[in-house]
N, C-alpha and C. Protein backbone atom coordinates (compact mmCIF):
# COMPACT_ATOMS: atom_id res chain seq x y z
N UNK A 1 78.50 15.34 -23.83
CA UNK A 1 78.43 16.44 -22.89
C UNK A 1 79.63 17.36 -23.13
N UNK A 2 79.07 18.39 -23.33
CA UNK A 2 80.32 19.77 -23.64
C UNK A 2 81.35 19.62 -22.28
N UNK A 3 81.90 20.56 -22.15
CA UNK A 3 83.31 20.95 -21.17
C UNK A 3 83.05 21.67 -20.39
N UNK A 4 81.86 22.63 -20.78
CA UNK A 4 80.85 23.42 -19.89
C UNK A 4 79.98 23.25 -19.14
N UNK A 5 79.37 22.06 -19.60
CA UNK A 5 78.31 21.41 -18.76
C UNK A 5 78.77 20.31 -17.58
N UNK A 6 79.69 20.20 -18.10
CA UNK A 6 81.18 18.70 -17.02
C UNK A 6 81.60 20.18 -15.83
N UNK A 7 81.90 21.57 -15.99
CA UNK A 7 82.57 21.97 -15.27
C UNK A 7 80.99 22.36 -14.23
N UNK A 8 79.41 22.80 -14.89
CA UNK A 8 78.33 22.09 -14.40
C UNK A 8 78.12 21.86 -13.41
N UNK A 9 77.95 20.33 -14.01
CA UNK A 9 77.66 18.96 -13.46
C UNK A 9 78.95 18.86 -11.97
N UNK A 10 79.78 19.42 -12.04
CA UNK A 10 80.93 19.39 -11.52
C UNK A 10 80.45 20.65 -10.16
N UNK A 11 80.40 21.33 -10.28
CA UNK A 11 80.25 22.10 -8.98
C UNK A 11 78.79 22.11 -8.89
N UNK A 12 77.83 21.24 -9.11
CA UNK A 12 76.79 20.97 -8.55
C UNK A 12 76.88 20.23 -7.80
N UNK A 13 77.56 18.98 -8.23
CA UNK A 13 77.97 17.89 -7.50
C UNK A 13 79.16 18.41 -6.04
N UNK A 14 79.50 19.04 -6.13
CA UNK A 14 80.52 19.59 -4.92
C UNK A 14 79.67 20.28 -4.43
N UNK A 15 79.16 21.37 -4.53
CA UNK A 15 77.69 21.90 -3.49
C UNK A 15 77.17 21.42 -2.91
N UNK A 16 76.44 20.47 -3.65
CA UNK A 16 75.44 19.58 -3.64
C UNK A 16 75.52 18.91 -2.26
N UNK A 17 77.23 17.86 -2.55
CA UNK A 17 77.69 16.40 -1.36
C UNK A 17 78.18 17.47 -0.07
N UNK A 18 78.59 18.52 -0.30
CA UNK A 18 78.69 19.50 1.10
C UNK A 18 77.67 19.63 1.98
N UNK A 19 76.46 19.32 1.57
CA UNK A 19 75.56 19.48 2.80
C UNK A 19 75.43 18.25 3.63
N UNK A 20 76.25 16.98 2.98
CA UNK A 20 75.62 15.48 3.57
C UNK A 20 76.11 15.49 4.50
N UNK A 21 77.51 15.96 5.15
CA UNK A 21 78.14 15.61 6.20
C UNK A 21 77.55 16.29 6.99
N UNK A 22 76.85 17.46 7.70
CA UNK A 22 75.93 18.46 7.87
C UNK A 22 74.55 18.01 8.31
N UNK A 23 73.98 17.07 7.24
CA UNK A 23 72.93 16.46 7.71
C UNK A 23 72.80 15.17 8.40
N UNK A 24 73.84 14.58 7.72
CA UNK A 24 74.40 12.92 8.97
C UNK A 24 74.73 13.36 10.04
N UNK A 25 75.14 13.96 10.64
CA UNK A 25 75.70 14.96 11.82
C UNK A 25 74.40 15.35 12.43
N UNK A 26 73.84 16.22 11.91
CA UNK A 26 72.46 16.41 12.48
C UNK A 26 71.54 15.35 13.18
N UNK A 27 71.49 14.13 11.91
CA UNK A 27 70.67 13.07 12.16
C UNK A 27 71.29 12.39 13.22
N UNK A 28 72.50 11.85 13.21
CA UNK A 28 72.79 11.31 14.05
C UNK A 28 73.40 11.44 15.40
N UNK A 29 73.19 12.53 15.60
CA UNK A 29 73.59 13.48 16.81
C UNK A 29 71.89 14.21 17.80
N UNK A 30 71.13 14.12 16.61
CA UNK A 30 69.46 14.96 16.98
C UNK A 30 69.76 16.24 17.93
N UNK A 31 71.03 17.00 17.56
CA UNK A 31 71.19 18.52 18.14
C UNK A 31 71.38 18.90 16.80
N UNK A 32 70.59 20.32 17.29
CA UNK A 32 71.13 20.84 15.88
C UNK A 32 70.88 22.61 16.51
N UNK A 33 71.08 22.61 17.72
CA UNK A 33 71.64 24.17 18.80
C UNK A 33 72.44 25.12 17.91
N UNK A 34 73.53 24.45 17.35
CA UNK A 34 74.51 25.87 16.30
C UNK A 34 74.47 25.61 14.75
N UNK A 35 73.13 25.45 14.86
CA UNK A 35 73.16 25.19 13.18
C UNK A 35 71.97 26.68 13.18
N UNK A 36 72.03 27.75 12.59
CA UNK A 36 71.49 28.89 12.68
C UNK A 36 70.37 28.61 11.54
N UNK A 37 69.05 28.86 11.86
CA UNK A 37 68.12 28.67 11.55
C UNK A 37 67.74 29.83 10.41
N UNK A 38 68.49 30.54 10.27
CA UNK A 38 68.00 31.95 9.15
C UNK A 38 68.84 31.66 8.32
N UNK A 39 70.28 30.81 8.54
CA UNK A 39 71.03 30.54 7.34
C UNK A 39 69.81 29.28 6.40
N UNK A 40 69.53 28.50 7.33
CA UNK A 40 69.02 26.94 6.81
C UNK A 40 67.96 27.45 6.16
N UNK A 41 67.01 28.26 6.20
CA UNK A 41 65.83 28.69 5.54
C UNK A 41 66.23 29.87 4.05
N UNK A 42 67.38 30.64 4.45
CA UNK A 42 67.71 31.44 3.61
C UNK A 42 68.82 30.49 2.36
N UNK A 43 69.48 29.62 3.04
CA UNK A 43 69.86 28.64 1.56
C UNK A 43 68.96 27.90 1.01
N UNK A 44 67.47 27.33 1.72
CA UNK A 44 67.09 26.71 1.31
C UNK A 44 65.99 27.09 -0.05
N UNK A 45 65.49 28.40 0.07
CA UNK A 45 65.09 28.82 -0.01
C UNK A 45 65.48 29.40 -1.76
N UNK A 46 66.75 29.98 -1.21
CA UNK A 46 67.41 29.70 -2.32
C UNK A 46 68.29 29.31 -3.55
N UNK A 47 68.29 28.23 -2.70
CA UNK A 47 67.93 26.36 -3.73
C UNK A 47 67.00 26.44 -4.73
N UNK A 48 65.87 26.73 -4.15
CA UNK A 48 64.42 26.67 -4.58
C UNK A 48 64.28 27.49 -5.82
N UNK A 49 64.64 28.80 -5.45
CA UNK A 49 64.87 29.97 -6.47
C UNK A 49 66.33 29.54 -7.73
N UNK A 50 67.15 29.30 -6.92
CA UNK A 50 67.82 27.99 -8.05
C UNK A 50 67.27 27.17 -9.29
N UNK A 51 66.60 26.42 -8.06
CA UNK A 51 65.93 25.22 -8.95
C UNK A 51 64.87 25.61 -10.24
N UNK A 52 64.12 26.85 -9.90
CA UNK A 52 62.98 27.12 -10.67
C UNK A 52 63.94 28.07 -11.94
N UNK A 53 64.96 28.19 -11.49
CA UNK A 53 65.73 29.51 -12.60
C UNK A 53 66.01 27.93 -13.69
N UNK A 54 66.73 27.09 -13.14
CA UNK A 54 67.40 25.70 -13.90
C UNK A 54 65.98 25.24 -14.98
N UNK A 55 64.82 25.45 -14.15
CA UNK A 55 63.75 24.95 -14.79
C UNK A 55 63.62 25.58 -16.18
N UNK A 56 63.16 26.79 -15.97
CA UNK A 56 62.80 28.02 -16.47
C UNK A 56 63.67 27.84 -18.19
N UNK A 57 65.37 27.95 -17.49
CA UNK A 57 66.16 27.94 -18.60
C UNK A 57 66.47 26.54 -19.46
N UNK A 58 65.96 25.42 -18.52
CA UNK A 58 66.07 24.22 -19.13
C UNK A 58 67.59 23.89 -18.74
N UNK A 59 68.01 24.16 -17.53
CA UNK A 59 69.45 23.76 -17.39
C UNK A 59 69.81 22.54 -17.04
N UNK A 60 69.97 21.57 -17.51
CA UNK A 60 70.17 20.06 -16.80
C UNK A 60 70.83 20.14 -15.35
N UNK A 61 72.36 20.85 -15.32
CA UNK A 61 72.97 20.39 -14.15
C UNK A 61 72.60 21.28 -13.03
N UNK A 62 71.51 22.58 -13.32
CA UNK A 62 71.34 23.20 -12.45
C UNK A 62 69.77 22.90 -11.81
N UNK A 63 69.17 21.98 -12.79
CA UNK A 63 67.86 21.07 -12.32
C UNK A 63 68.32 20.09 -11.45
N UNK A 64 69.45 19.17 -12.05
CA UNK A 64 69.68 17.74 -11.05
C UNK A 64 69.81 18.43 -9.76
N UNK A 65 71.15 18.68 -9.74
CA UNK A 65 71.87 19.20 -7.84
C UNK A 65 70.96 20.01 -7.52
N UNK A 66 70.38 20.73 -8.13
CA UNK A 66 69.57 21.61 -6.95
C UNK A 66 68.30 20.73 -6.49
N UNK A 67 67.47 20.17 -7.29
CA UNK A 67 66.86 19.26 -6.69
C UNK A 67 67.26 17.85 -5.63
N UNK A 68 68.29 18.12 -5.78
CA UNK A 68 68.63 16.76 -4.64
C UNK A 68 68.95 18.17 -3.50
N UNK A 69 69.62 19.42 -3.89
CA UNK A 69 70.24 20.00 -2.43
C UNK A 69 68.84 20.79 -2.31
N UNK A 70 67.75 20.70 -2.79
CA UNK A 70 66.66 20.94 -1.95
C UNK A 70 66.13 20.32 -1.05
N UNK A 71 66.29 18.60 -1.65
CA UNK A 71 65.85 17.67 -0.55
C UNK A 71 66.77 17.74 1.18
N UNK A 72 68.18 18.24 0.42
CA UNK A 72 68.92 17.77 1.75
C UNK A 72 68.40 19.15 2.52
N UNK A 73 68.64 20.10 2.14
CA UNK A 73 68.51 21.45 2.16
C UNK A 73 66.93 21.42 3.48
N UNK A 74 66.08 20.90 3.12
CA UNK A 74 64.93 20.44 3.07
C UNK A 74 65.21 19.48 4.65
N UNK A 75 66.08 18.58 4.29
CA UNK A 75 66.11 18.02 5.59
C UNK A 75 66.70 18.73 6.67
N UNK A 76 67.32 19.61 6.75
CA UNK A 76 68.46 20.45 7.35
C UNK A 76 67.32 21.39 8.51
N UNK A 77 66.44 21.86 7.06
CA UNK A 77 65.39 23.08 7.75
C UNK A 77 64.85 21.84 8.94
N UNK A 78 64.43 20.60 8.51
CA UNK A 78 63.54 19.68 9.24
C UNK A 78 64.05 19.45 10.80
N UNK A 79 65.39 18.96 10.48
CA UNK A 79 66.21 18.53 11.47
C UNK A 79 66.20 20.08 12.93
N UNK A 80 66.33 21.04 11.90
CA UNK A 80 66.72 22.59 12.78
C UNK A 80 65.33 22.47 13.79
N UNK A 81 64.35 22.91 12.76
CA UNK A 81 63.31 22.72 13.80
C UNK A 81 62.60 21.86 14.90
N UNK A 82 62.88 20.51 14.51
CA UNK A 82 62.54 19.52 15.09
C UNK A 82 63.54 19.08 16.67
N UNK A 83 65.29 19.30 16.26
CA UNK A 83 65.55 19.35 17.26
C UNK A 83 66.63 20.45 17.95
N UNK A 84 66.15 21.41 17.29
CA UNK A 84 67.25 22.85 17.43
C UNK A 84 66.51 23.05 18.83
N UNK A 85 67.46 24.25 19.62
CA UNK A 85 66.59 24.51 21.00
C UNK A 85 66.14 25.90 20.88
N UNK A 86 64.87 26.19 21.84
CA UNK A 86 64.64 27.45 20.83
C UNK A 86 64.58 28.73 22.21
């Protein structure tokens, strides 16, 4: 692995683990009142647009993390709606 793809793999992985504390919080709290619902759809969203660019170009580290921070990404939108107040 080049030096380029480590620096990558490297702030995918820091993006990426930033949303977990965010979503454990969510989960284990089931409020999610100041978590703004146009941010959670508008990152998630484009994650997505992320993910398909990583595809597209064949980018390894921009396929892995974005596919996992879609899932979390993904749970975030879930959590908002399910127990955000509206």
């Amino acid at each position: 692995m080049s030096w380029v793809e480590t620096f990558g793999f490297l702030g995918g992985f820091l993006t990426t683990v930033s949303m977990i504390p965010q979503l454990w919080k969510l989960v284990k709290t089931r409020r999610a009142r100041d978590l703004s619902l146009t941010f959670t759809l508008l990152f998630a969203i484009g994650i997505l647009f992320w993910l398909i660019y990583g595809i597209m170009y064949e980018l390894t580290a921009v396929i892995f993390w974005n596919a996992i921070a879609l899932i979390l990404g993904g749970g975030l939108v879930y959590g908002k709606l399910k127990w955000g107040e509206r």
